[in-house]
C-alpha atoms as a PDB file:
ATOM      1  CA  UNK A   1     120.386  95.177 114.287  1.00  0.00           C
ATOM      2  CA  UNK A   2     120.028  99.070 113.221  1.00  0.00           C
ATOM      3  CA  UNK A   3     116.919  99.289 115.599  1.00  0.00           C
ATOM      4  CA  UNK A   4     118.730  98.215 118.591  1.00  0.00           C
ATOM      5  CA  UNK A   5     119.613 100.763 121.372  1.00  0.00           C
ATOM      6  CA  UNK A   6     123.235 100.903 120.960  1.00  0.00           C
ATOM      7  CA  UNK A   7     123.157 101.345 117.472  1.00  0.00           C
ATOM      8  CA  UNK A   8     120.161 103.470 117.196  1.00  0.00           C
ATOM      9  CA  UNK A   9     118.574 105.194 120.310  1.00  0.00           C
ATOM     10  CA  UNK A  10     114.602 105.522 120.610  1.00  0.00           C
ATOM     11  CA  UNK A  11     113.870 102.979 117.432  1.00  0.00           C
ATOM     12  CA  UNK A  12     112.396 100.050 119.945  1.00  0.00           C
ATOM     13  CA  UNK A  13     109.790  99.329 117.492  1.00  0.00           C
ATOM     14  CA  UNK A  14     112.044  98.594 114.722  1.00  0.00           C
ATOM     15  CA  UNK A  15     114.293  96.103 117.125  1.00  0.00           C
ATOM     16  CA  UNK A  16     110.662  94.544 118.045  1.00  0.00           C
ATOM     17  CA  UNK A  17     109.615  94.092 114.473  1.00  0.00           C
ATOM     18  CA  UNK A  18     112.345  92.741 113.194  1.00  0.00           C
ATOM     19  CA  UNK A  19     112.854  90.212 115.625  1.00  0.00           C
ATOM     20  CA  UNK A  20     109.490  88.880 115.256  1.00  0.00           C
ATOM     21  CA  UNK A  21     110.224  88.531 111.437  1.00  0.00           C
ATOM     22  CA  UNK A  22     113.336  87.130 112.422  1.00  0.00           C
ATOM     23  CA  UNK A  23     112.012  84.293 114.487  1.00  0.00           C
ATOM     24  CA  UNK A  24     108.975  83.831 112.304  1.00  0.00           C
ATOM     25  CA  UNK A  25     111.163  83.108 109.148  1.00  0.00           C
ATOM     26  CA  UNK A  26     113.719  80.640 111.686  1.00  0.00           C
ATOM     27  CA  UNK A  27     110.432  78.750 111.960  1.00  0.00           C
ATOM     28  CA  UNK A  28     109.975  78.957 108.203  1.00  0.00           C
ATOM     29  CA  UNK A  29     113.633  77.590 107.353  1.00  0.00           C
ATOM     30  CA  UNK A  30     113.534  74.844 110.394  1.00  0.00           C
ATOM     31  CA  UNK A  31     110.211  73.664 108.812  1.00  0.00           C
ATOM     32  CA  UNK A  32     111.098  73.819 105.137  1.00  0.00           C
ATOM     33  CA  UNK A  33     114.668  72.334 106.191  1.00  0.00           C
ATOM     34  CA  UNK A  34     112.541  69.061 108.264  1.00  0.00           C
ATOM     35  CA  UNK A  35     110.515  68.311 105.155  1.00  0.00           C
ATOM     36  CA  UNK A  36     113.145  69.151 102.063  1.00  0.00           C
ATOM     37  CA  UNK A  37     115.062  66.498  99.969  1.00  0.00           C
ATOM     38  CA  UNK A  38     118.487  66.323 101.058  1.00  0.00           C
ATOM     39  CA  UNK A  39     119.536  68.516  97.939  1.00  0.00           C
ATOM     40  CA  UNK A  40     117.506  71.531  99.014  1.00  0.00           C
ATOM     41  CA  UNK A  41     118.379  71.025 103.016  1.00  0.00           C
ATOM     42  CA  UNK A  42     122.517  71.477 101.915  1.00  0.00           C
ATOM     43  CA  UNK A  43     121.830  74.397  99.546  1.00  0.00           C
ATOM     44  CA  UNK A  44     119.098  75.832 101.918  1.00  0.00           C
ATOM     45  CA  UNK A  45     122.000  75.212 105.368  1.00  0.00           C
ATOM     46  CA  UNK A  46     124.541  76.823 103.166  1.00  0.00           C
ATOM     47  CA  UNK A  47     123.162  79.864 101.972  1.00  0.00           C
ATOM     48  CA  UNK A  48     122.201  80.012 105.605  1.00  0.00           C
ATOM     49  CA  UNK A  49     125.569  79.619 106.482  1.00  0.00           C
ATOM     50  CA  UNK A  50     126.580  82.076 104.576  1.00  0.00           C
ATOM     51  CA  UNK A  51     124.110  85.209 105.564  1.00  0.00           C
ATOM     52  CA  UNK A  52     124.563  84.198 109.201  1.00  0.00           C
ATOM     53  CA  UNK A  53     128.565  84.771 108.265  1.00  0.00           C
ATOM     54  CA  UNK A  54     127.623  88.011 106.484  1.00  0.00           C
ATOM     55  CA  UNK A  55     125.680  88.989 109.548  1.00  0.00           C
ATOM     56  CA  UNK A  56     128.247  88.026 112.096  1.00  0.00           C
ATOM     57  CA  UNK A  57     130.963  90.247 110.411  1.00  0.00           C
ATOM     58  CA  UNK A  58     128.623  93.348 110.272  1.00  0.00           C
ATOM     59  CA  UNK A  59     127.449  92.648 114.068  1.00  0.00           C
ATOM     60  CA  UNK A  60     131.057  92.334 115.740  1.00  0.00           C
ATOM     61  CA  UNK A  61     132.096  94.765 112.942  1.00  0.00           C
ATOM     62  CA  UNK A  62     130.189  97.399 114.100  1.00  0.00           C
ATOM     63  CA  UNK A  63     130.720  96.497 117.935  1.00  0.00           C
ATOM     64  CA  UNK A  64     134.085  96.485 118.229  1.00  0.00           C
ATOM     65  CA  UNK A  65     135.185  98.982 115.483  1.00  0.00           C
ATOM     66  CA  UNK A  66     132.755 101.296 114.973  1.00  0.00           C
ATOM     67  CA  UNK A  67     131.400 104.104 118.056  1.00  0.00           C
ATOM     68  CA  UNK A  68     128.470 106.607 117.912  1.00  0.00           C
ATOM     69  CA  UNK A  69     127.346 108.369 114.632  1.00  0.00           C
ATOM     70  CA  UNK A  70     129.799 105.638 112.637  1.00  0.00           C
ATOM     71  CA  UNK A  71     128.473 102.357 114.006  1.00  0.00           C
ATOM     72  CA  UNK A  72     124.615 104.318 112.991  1.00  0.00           C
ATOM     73  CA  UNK A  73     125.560 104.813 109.693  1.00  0.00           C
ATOM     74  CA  UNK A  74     127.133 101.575 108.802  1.00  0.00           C
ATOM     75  CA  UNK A  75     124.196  99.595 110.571  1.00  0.00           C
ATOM     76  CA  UNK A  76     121.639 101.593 108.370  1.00  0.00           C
ATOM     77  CA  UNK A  77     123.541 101.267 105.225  1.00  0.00           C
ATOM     78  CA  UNK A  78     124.122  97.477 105.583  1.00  0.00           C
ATOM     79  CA  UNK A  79     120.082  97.665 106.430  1.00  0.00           C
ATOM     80  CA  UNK A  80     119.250  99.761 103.917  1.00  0.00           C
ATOM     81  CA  UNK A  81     121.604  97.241 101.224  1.00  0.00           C
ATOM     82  CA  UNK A  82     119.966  93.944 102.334  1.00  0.00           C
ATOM     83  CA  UNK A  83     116.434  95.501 102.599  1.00  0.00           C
ATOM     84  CA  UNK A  84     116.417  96.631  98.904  1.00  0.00           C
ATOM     85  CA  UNK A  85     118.113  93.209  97.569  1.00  0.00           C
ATOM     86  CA  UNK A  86     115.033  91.312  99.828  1.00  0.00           C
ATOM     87  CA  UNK A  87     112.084  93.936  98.318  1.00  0.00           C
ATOM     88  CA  UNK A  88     114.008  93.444  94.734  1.00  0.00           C
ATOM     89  CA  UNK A  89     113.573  89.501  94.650  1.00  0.00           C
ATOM     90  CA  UNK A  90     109.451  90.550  93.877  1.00  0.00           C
ATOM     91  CA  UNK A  91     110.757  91.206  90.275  1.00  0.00           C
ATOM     92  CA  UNK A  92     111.515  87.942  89.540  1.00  0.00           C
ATOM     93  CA  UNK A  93     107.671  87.371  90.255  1.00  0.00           C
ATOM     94  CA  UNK A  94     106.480  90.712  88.421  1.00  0.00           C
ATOM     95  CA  UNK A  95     108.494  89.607  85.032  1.00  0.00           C
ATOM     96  CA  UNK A  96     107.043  86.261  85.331  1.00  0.00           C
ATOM     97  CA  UNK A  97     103.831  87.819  85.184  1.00  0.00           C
ATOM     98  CA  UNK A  98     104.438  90.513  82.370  1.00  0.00           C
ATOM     99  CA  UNK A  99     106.008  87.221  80.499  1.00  0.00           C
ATOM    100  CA  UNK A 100     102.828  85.288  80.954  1.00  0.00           C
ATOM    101  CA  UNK A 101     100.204  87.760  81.271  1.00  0.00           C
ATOM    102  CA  UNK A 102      98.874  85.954  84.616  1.00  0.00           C
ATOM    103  CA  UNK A 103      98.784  87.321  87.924  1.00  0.00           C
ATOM    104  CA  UNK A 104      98.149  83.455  89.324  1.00  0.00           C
ATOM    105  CA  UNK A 105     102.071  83.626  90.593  1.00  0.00           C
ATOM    106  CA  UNK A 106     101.426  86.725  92.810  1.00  0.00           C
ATOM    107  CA  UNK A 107      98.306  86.437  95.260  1.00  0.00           C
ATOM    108  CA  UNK A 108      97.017  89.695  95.325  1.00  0.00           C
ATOM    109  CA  UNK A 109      96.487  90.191  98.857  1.00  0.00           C
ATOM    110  CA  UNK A 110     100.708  89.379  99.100  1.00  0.00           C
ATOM    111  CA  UNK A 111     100.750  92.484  96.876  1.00  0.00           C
ATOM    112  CA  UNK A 112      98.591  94.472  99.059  1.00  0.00           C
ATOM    113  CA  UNK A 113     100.178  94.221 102.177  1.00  0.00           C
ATOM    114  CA  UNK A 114     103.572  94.532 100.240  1.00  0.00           C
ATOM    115  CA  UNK A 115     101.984  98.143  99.232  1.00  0.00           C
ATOM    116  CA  UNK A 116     100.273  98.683 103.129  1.00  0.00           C
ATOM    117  CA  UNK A 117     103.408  97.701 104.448  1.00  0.00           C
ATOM    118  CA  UNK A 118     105.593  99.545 102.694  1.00  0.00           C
ATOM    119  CA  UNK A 119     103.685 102.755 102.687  1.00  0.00           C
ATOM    120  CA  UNK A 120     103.259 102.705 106.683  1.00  0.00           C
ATOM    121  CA  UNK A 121     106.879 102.263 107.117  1.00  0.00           C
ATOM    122  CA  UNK A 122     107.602 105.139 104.680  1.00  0.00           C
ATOM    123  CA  UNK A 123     105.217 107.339 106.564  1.00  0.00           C
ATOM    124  CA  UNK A 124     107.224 106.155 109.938  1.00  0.00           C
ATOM    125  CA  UNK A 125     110.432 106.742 108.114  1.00  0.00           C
ATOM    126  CA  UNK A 126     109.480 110.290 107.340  1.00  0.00           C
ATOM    127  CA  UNK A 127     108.027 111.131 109.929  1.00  0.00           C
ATOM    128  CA  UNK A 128     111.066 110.240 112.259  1.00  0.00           C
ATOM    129  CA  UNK A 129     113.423 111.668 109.888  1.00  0.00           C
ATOM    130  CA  UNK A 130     114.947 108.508 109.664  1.00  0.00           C
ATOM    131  CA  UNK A 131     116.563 107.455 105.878  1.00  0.00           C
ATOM    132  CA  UNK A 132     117.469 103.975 106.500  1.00  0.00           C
ATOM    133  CA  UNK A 133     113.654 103.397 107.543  1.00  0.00           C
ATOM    134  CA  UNK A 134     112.313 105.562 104.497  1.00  0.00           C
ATOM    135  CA  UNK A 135     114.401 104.567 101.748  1.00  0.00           C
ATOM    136  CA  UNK A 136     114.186 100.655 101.603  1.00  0.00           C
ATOM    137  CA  UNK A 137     110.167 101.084 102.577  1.00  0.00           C
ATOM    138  CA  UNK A 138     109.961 103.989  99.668  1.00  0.00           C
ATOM    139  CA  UNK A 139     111.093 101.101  97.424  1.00  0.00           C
ATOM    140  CA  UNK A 140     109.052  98.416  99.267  1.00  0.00           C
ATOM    141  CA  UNK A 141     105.992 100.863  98.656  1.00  0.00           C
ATOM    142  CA  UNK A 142     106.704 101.617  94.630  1.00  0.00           C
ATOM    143  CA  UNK A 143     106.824  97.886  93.757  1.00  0.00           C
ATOM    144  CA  UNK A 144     104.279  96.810  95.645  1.00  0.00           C
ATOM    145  CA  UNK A 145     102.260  99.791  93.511  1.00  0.00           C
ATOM    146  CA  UNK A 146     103.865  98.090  91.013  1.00  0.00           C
ATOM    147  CA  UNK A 147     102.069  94.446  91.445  1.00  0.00           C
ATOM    148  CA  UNK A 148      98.659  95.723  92.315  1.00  0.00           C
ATOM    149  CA  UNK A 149      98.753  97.848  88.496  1.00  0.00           C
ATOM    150  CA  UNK A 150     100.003  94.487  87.311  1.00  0.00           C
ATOM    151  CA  UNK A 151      97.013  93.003  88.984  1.00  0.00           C
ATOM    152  CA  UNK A 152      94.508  95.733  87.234  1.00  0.00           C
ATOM    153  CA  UNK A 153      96.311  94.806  84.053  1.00  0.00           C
ATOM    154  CA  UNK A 154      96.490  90.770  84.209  1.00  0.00           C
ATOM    155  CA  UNK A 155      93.259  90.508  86.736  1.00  0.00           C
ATOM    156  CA  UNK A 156      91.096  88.676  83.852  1.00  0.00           C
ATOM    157  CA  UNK A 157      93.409  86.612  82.321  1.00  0.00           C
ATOM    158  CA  UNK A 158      92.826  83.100  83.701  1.00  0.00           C
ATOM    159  CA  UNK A 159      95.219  80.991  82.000  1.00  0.00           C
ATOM    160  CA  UNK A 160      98.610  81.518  81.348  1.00  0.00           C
ATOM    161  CA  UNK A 161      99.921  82.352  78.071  1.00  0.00           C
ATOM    162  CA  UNK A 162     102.741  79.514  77.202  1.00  0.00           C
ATOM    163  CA  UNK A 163     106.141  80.684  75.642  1.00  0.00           C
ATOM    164  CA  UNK A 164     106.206  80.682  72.532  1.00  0.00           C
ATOM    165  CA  UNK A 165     108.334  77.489  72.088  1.00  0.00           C
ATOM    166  CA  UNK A 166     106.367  75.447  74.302  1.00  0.00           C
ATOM    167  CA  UNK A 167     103.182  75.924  72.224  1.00  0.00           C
ATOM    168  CA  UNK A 168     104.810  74.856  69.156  1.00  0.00           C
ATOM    169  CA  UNK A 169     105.441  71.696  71.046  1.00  0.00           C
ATOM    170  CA  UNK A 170     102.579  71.378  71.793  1.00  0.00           C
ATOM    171  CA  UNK A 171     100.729  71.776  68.418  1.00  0.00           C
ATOM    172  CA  UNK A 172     103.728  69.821  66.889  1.00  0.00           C
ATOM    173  CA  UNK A 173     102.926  66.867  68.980  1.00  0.00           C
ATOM    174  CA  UNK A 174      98.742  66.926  68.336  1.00  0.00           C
ATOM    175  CA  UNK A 175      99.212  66.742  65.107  1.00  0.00           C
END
């Protein structure tokens, strides 16, 4: 929404990408939804449910209360919030790796464009003096850095190293 024209003039390319990425993950959630057990389709509908809500309230929020510089700021913050809690579910993947010492659970090419990604939108953000571009892509950018010097770190480790109580399982039960 912070791309659009009347919350943020001259910013057309920010409105186009995030629509695409917008219908693309629809797609995602319609096809994951069509072939889930009926467990995952309720949990998957309701947290759906419940970002379109959180979405809703910021939209006709900032339509009908907020004007001009106001309705800019609290679009980019909202932005800037969400885009930082989306780039900050990669830890998850980076702690699983550190905990394992295999990069298997992160492609590397994922990581890559994470980095390419990040770093272009940075360099937009920057150069369009524009903070809620910069400072969700600036994060975007360091921990996709992040996963590729995980990658040099874990790159030749084939298997993953089991916790510590699973392999005494496992030895307990060969012998």
């Amino acid at each position: 929404m912070y791309g659009l024209p009347f919350v943020s003039e001259h910013n057309i390319l920010v409105s186009i990408t995030n629509g695409t990425g917008a219908g693309i993950e629809i797609i995602y959630l319609l096809i994951f939804i069509i072939y889930a057990g009926n467990k995952e389709k309720i949990r998957i509908l309701v947290l759906f449910t419940f970002v379109l809500s959180v979405f809703g309230v910021v939209v006709f929020g900032s339509l009908f209360a907020l004007y001009g510089h106001d309705r800019k700021v609290f679009c980019g913050l909202a932005a800037t919030i969400f885009s930082i809690i989306m780039y900050g579910s990669h830890l998850s993947i980076m702690r699983k790796v550190i905990k394992t010492e295999s990069v298997e659970p992160m492609p590397f090419f994922l990581s890559l464009f994470v980095f390419l990604c990040g770093t272009s939108w940075l360099v937009f953000g920057l150069l369009g003096k524009d903070p809620f571009v910069a400072v969700p892509n600036g994060f975007r950018c360091a921990l996709g850095m992040i996963q590729l010097i995980l990658h040099v770190i874990y790159r030749n480790k084939s298997e993953p190293k089991k916790p510590a109580a699973a392999a005494t399982v496992a030895v307990a039960a060969d012998v």
